[in-house]
C-alpha atoms as a PDB file:
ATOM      1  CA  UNK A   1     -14.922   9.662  17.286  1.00  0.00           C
ATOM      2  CA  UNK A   2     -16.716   6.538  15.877  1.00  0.00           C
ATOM      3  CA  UNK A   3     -19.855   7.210  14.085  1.00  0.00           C
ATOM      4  CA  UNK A   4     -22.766   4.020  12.980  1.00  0.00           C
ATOM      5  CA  UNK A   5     -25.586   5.388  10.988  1.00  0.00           C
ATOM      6  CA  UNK A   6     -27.910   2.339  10.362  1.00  0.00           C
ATOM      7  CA  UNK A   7     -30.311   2.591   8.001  1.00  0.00           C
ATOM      8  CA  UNK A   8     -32.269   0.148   5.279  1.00  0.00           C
ATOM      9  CA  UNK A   9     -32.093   3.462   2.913  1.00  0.00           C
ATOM     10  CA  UNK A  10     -28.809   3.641   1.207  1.00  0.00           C
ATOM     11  CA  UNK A  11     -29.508   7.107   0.326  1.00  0.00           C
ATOM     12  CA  UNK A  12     -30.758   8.068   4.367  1.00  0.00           C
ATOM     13  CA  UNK A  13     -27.316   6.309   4.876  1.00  0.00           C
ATOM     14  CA  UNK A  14     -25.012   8.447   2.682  1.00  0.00           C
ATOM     15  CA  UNK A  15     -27.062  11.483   3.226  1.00  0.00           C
ATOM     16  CA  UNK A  16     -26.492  11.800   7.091  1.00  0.00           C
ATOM     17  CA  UNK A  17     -22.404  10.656   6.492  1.00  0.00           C
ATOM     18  CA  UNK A  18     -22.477  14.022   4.523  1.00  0.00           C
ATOM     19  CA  UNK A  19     -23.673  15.922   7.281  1.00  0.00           C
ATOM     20  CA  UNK A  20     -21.509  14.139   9.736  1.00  0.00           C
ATOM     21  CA  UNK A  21     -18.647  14.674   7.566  1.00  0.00           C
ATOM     22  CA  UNK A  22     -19.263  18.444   7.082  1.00  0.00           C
ATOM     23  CA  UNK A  23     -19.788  19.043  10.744  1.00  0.00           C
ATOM     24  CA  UNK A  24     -16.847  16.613  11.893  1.00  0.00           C
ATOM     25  CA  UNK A  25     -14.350  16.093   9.069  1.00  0.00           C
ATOM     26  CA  UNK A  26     -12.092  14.297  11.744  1.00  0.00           C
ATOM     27  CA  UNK A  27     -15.286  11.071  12.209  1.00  0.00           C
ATOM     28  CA  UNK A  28     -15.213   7.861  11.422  1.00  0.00           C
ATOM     29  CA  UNK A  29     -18.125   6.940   9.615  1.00  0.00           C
ATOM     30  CA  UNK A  30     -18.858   3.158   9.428  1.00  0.00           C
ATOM     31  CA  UNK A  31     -22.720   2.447   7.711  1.00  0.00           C
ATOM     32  CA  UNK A  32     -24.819  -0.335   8.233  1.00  0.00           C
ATOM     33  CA  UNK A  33     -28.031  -1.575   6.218  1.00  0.00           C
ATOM     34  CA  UNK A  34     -29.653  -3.416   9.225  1.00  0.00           C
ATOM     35  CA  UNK A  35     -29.986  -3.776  13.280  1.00  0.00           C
ATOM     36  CA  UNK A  36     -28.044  -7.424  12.987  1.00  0.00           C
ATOM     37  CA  UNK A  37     -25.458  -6.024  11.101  1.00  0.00           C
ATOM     38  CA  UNK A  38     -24.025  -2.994  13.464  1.00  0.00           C
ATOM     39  CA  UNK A  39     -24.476  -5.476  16.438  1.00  0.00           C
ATOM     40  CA  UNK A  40     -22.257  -8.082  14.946  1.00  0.00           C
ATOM     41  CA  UNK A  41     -19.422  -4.914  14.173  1.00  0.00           C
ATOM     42  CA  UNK A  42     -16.645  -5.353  16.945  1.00  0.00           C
ATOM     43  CA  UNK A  43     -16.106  -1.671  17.023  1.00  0.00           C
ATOM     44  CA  UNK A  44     -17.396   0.634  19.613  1.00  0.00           C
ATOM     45  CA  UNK A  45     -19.169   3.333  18.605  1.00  0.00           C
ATOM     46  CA  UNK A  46     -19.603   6.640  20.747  1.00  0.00           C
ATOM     47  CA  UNK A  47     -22.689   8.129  18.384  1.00  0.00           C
ATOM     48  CA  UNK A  48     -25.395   5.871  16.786  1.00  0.00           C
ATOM     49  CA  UNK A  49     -28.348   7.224  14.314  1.00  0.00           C
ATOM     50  CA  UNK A  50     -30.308   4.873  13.501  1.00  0.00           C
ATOM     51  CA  UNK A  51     -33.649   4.394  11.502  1.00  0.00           C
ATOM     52  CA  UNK A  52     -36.714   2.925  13.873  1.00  0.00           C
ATOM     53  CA  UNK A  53     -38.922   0.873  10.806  1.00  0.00           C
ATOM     54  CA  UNK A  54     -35.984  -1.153   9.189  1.00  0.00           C
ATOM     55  CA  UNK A  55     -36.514  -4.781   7.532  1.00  0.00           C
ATOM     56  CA  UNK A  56     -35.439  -7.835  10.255  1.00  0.00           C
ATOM     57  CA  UNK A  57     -35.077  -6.105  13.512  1.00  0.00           C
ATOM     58  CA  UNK A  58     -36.146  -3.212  14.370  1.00  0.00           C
ATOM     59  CA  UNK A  59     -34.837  -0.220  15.439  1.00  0.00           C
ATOM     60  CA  UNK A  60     -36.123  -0.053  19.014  1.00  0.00           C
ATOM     61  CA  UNK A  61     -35.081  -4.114  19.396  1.00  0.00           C
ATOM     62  CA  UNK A  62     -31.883  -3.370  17.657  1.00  0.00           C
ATOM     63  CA  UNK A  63     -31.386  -0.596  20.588  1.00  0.00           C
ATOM     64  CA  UNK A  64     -32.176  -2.807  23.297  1.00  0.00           C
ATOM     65  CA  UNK A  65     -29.417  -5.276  22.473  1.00  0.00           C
ATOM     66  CA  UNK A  66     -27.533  -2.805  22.065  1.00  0.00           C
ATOM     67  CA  UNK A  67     -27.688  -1.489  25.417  1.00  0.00           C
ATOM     68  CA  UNK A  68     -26.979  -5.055  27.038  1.00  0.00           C
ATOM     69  CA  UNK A  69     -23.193  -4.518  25.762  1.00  0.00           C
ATOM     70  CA  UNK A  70     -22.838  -0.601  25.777  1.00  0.00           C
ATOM     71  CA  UNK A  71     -24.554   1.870  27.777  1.00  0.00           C
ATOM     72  CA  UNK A  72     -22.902   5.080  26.958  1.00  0.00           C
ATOM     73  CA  UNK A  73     -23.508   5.169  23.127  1.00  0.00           C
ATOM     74  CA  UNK A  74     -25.169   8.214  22.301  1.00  0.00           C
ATOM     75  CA  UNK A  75     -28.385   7.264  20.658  1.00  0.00           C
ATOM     76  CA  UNK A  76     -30.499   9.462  17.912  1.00  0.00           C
ATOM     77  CA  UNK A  77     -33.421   7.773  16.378  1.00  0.00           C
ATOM     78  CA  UNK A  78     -33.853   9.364  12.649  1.00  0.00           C
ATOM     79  CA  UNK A  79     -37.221   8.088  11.220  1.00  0.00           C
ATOM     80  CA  UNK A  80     -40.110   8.816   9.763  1.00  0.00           C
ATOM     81  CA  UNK A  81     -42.367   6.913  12.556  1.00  0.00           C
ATOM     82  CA  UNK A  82     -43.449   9.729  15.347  1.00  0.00           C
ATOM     83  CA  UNK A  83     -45.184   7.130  17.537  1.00  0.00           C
ATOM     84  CA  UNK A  84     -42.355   5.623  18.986  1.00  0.00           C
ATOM     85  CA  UNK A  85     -41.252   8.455  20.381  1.00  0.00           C
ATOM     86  CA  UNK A  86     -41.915   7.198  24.219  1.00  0.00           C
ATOM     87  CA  UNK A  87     -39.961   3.590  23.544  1.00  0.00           C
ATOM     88  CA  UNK A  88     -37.098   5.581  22.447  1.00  0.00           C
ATOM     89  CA  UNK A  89     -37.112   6.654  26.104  1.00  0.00           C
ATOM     90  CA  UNK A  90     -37.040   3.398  27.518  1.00  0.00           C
ATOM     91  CA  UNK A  91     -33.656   2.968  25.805  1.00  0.00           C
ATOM     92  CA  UNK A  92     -32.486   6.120  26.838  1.00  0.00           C
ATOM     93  CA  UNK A  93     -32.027   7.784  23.507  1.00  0.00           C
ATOM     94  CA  UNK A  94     -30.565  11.003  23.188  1.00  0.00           C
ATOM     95  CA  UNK A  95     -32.781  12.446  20.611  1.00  0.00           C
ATOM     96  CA  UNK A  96     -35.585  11.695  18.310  1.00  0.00           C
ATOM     97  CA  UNK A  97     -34.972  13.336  15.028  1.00  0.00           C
ATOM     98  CA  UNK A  98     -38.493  13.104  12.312  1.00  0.00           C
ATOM     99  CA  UNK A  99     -37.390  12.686   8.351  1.00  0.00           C
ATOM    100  CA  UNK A 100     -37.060  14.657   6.729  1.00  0.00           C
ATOM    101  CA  UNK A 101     -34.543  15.761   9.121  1.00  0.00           C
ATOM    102  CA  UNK A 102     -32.875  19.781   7.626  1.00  0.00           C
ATOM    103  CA  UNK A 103     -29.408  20.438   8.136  1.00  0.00           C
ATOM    104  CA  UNK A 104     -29.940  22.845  10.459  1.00  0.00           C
ATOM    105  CA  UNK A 105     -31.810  20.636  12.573  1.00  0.00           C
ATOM    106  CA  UNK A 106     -29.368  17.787  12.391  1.00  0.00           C
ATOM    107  CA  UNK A 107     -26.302  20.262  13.166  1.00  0.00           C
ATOM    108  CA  UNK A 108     -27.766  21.256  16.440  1.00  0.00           C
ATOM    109  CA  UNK A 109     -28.410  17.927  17.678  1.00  0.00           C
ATOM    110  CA  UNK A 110     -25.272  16.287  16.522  1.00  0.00           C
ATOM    111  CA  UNK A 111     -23.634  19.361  17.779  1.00  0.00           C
ATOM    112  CA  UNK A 112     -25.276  18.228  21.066  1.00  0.00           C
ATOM    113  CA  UNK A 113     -24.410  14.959  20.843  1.00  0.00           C
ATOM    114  CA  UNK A 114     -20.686  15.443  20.370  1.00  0.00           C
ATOM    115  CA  UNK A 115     -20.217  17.165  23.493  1.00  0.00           C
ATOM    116  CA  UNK A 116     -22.377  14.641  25.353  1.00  0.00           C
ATOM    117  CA  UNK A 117     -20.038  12.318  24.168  1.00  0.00           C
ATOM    118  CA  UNK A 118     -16.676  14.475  25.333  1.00  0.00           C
ATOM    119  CA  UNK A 119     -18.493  14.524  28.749  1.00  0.00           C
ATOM    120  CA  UNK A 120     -19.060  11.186  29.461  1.00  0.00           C
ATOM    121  CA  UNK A 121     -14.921  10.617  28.082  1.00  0.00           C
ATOM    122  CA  UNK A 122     -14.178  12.838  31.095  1.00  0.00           C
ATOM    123  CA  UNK A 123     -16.382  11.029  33.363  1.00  0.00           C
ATOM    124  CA  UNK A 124     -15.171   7.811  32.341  1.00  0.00           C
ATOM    125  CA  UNK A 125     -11.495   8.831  32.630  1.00  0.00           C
ATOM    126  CA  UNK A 126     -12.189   9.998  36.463  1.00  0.00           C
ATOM    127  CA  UNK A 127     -13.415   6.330  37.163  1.00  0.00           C
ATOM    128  CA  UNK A 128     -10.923   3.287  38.399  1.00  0.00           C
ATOM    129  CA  UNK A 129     -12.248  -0.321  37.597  1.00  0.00           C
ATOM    130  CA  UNK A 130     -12.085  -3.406  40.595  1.00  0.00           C
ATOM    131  CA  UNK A 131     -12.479  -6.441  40.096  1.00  0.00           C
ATOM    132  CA  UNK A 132     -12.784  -8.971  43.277  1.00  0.00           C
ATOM    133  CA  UNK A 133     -14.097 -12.242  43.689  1.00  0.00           C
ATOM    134  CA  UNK A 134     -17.636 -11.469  44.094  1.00  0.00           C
ATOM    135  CA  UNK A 135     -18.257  -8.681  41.351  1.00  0.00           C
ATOM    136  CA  UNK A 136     -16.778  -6.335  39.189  1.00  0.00           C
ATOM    137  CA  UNK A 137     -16.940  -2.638  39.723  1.00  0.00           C
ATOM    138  CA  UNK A 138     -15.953   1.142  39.170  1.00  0.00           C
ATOM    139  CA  UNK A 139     -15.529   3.828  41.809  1.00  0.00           C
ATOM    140  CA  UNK A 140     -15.681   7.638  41.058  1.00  0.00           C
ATOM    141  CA  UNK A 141     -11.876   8.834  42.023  1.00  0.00           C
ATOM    142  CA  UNK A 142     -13.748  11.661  43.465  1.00  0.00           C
ATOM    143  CA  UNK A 143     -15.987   9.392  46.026  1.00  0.00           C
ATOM    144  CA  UNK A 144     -13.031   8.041  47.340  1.00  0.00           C
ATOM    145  CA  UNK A 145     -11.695   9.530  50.822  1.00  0.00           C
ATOM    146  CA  UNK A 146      -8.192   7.169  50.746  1.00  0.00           C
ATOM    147  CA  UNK A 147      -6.531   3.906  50.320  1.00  0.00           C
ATOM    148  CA  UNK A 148      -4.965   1.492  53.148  1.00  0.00           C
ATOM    149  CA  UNK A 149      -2.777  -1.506  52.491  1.00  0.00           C
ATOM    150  CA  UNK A 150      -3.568  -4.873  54.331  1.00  0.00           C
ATOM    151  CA  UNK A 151      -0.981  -6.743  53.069  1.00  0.00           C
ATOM    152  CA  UNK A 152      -1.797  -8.039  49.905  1.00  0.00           C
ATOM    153  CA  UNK A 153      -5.436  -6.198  49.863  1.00  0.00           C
ATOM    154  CA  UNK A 154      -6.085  -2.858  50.125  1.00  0.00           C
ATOM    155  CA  UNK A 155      -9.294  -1.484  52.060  1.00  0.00           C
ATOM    156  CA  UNK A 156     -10.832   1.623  49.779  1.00  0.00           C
ATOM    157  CA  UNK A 157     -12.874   3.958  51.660  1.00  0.00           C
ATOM    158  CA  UNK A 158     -14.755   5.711  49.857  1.00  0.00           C
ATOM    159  CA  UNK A 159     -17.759   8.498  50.912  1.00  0.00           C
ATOM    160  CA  UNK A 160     -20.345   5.128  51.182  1.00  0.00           C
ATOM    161  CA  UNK A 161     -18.524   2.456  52.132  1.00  0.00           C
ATOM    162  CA  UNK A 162     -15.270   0.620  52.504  1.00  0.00           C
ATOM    163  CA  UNK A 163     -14.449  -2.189  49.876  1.00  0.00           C
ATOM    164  CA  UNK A 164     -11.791  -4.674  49.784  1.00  0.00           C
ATOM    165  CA  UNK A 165      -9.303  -5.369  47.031  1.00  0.00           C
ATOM    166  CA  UNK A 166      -5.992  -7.254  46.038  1.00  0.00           C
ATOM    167  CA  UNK A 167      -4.612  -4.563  44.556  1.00  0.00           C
ATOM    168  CA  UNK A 168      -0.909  -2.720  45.343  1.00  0.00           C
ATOM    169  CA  UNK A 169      -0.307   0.443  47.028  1.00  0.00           C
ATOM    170  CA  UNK A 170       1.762   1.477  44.362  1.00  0.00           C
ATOM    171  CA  UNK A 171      -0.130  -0.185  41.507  1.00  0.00           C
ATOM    172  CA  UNK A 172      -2.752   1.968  43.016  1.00  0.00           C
ATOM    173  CA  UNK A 173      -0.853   5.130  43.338  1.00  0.00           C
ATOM    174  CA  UNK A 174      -0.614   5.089  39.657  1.00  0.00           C
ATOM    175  CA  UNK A 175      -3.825   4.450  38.758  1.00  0.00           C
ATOM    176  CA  UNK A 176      -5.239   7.551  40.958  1.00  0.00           C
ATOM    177  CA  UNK A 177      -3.001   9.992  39.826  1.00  0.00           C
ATOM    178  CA  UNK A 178      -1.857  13.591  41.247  1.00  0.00           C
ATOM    179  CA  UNK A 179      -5.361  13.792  43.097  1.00  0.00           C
ATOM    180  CA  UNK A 180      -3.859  11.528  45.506  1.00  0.00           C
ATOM    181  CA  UNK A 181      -0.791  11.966  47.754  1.00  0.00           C
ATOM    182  CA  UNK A 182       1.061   8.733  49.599  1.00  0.00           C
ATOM    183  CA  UNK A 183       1.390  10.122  52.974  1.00  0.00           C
ATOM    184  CA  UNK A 184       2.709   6.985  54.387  1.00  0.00           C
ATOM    185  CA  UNK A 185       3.359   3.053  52.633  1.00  0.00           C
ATOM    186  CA  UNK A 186       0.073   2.301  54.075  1.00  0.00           C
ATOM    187  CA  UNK A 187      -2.063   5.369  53.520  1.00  0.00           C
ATOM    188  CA  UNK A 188      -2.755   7.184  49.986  1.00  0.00           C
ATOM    189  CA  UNK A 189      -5.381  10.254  50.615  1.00  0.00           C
ATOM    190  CA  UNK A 190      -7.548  12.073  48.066  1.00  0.00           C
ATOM    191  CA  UNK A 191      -5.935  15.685  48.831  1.00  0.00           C
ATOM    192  CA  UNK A 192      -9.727  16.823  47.836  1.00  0.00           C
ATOM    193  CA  UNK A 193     -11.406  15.007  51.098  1.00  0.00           C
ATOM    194  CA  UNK A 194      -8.428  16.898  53.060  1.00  0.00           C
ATOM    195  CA  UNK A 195     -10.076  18.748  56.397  1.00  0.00           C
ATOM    196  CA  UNK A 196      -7.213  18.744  58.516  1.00  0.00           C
ATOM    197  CA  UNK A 197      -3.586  17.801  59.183  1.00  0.00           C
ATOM    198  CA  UNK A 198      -0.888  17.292  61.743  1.00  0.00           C
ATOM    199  CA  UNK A 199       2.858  15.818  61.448  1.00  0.00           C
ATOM    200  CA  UNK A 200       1.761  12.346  61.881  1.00  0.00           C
ATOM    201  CA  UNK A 201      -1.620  12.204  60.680  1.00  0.00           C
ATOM    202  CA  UNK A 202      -4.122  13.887  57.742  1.00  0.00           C
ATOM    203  CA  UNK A 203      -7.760  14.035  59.427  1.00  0.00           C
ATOM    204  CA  UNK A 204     -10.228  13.607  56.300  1.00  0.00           C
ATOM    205  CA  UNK A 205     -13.761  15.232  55.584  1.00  0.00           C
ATOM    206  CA  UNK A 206     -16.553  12.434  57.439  1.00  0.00           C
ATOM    207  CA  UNK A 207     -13.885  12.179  60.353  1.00  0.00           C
ATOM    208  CA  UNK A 208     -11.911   9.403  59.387  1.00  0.00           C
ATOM    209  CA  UNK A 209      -7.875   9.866  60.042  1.00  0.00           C
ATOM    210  CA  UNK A 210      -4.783   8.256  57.730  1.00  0.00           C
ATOM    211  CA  UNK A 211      -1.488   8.286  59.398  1.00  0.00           C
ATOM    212  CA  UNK A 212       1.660  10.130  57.660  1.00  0.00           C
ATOM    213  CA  UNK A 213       5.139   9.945  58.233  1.00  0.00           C
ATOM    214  CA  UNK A 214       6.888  12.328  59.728  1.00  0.00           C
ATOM    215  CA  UNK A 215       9.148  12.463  56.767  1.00  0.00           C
ATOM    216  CA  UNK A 216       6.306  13.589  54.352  1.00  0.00           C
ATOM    217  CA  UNK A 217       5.162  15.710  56.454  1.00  0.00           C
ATOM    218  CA  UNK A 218       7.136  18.930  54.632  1.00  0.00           C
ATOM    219  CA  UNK A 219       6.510  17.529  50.987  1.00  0.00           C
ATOM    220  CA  UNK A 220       2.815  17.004  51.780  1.00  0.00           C
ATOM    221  CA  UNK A 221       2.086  20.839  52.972  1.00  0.00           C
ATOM    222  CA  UNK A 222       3.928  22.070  49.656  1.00  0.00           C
ATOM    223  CA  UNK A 223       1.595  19.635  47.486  1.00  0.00           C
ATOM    224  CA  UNK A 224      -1.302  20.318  49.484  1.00  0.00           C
ATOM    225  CA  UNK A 225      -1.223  23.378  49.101  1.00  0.00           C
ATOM    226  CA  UNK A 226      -0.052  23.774  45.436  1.00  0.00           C
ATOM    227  CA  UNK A 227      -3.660  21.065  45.127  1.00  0.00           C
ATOM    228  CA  UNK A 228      -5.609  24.183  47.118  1.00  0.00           C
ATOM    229  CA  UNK A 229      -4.111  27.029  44.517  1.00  0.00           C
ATOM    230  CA  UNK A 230      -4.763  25.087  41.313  1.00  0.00           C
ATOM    231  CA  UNK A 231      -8.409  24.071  42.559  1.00  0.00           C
ATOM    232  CA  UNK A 232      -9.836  27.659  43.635  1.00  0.00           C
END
C-alpha cells in the first residue's frame, strides 16, 4: 500500500511516517513538503494525509486537483485549522484529524482507512472496463445478466441497459471469470442472474432468455450447481 503524507512541517512529516510505519511495517511511505509537489509524483497513492494551511497551494486546492485524476484515494486532512472541516466534505475526505493528533487517535482512523482501502481493491477488481467510440466506461460484473456476440461486437446486457462493444466472446470470457459460464459461442451468462433452465436455453432473472447447446447442457447443471453450493 502506497502512503503520501504532505506536509510543510518536516517534523508533522516524519512524525506521522512513524506511526504509519508502526501500524503498517509493510507501507510505502513517500513524503512531500507541498500540494504541487505530490501532484507532480507519477505514483498512485491509495492513502493521502495531508496538512490543510501549507505555503503555495493549499490543502483543500491541492485536494481538488487531486480528485480530477484519482477518485478513490483515501483522504485524511491532519491540521491544526478546525474551520475547514465542511470543505473537506466537498472533496470527499475520509477523515478530519485536529493536531495534535495522539497515537491512539491516529491508529483508529488509519486503521479505518486501510480497510476502506482493501474494500474499494475488491470493488475495483469486480469491475470490467469498455471502451467504444463514444465514451469510456466500467460495468459492475455483478450488474451484468450475459453477453451475446454480433459478429465482431458483442451486445452486454446488463440489469439497466444493453451496451454495444467490439470486444471477443472469448476475450470476454476471460475477463469475467468463473462467475460466468459459455453456454453456447454466442451466449456467456452470469450463473448469479440464473432463474431457470432447459436443454436449449438458460431463462435469466428480468425474463430475458440465452440459448445453450445441447452439448453443454450436462456440464452447465454440474457448474451451476457447484456456483449454488459455494454461494449459500
Amino acid at each position: 500500500m502506497k502512503i503520501a503524507i504532505c506536509d510543510d512541517e518536516k517534523e508533522i512529516c516524519g512524525g506521522l511516517k512513524r506511526l504509519v510505519l508502526r501500524q503498517r511495517p509493510d507501507c510505502e511511505v513517500f513524503l512531500f513538503e507541498s500540494g504541487r509537489q505530490m501532484l507532480q509524483s507519477r505514483q498512485r497513492f491509495q492513502i493521502v494525509l495531508m496538512d490543510i494551511q501549507m505555503e503555495g497551494m493549499s490543502g483543500i486546492e491541492t485536494a481538488r486537483a487531486l480528485r480530477m485524476k484519482d477518485e478513490n484515494a483515501v483522504l485524511i486532512f491532519v491540521t491544526a485549522l478546525k474551520e475547514y472541516v465542511f470543505d473537506a466534505f466537498d472533496v470527499s475526505a475520509f477523515h478530519y484529524l485536529i493536531k495534535p493528533v495522539s497515537e491512539e487517535k491516529f491508529r483508529r482512523v488509519f486503521e479505518r482507512a486501510c480497510r476502506e482501502v482493501e474494500k474499494r481493491g475488491r470493488e475495483e477488481a469486480e469491475q470490467v472496463f469498455f471502451r467504444t467510440r463514444n465514451r469510456s466506461f466500467t460495468l459492475r460484473k455483478q450488474d451484468i445478466l450475459y453477453v451475446e456476440s454480433r459478429g465482431r461486437k458483442v451486445d452486454i446486457h446488463t440489469v439497466k441497459e444493453c451496451v454495444t462493444v467490439y470486444a471477443t466472446m472469448n476475450g470476454l470470457e476471460e475477463q469475467l471469470g468463473s462467475g460466468f459460464y459459455r453456454c453456447h459461442r454466442g451466449y456467456l451468462v452470469n450463473l448469479a442472474h440464473v432463474s431457470e433452465y432447459e436443454p436449449d436455453r438458460i431463462l435469466l432473472q428480468g425474463g430475458e432468455t440465452a440459448f445453450m447447446a445441447r452439448d453443454k447442457y450436462t456440464e452447465f447443471v454440474k457448474i451451476y450447481m457447484r456456483f449454488l453450493i459455494g454461494n449459500c
